[in-house]
Protein backbone atom coordinates (compact mmCIF):
# COMPACT_ATOMS: atom_id res chain seq x y z
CA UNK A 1 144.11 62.31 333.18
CA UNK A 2 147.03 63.78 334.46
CA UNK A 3 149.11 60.70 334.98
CA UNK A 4 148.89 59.87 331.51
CA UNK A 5 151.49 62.75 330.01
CA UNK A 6 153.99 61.95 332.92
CA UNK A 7 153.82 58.61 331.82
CA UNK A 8 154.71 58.83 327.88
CA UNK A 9 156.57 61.81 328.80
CA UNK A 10 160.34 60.47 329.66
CA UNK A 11 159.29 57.71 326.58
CA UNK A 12 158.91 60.16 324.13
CA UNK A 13 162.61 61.60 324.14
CA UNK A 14 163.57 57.98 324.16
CA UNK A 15 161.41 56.86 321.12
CA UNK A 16 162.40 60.44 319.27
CA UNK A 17 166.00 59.49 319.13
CA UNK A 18 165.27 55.60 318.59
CA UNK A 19 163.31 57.13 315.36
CA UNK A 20 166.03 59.81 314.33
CA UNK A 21 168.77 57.24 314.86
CA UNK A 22 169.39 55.30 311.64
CA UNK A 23 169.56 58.55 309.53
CA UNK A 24 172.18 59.96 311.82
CA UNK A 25 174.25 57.10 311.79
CA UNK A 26 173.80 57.01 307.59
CA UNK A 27 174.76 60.74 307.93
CA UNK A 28 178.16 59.96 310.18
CA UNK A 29 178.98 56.99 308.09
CA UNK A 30 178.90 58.84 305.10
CA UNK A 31 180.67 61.99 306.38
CA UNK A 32 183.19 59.39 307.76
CA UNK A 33 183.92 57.53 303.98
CA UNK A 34 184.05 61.16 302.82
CA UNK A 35 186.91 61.83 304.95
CA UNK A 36 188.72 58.54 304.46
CA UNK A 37 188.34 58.90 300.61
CA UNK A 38 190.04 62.24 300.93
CA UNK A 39 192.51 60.61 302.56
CA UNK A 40 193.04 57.84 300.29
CA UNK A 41 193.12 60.21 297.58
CA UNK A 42 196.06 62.52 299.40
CA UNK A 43 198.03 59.63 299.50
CA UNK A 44 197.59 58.31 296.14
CA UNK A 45 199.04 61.89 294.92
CA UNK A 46 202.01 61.79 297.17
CA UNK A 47 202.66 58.58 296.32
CA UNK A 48 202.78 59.06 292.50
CA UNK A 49 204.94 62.81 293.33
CA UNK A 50 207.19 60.25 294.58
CA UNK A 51 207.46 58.06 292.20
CA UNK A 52 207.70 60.63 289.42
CA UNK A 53 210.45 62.30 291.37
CA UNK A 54 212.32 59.28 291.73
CA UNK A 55 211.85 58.37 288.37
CA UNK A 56 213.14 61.55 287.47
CA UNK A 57 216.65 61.19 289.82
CA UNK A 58 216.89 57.74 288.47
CA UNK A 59 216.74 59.52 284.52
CA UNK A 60 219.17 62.18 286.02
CA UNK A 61 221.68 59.83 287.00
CA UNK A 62 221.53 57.69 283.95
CA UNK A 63 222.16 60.60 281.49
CA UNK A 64 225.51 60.29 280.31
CA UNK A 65 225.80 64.42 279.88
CA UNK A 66 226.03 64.72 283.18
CA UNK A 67 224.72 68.15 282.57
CA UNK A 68 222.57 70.15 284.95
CA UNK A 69 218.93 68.54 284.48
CA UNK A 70 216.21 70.18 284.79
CA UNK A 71 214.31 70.40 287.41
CA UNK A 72 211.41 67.72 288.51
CA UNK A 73 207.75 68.17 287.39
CA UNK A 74 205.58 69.89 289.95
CA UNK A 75 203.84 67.81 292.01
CA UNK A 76 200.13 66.59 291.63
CA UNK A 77 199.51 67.55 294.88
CA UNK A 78 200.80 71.02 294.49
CA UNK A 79 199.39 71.62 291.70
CA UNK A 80 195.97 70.76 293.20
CA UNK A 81 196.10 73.67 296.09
């Protein structure tokens, strides 16, 4: 009776993580889209900061005045820490 537990013994690590595997990868995958939508959303904000602040040079230089503009709007991305 004692060759039985020796047996299923080194199995049952094997068969534990086999079991616990798909919800840890659906855990990582998640945590990783997480991450990447961050990401994609960082960008997206720098990207329009740029485009309003070139947007607002390109207004700048095509007022007439010549005056001292003011300055650019503050930044999405600024405004957001």
């Amino acid at each position: 009776m004692s060759a039985t537990p020796l047996l299923v013994s080194p199995f049952s690590g094997l068969l534990t993580r086999l079991r616990e595997w798909p919800e840890a990868s659906q855990l990582q995958a998640r945590r990783n889209a997480m991450i990447a939508a961050t990401a994609c959303a960082q960008r997206r904000a720098e990207r329009d900061d740029v485009a309003d602040f070139l947007a607002h040079l390109d207004d700048a230089a095509a007022d007439p005045a010549g005056g001292a503009s003011p300055a650019p709007p503050m930044s999405r991305a600024a405004a957001n820490r």
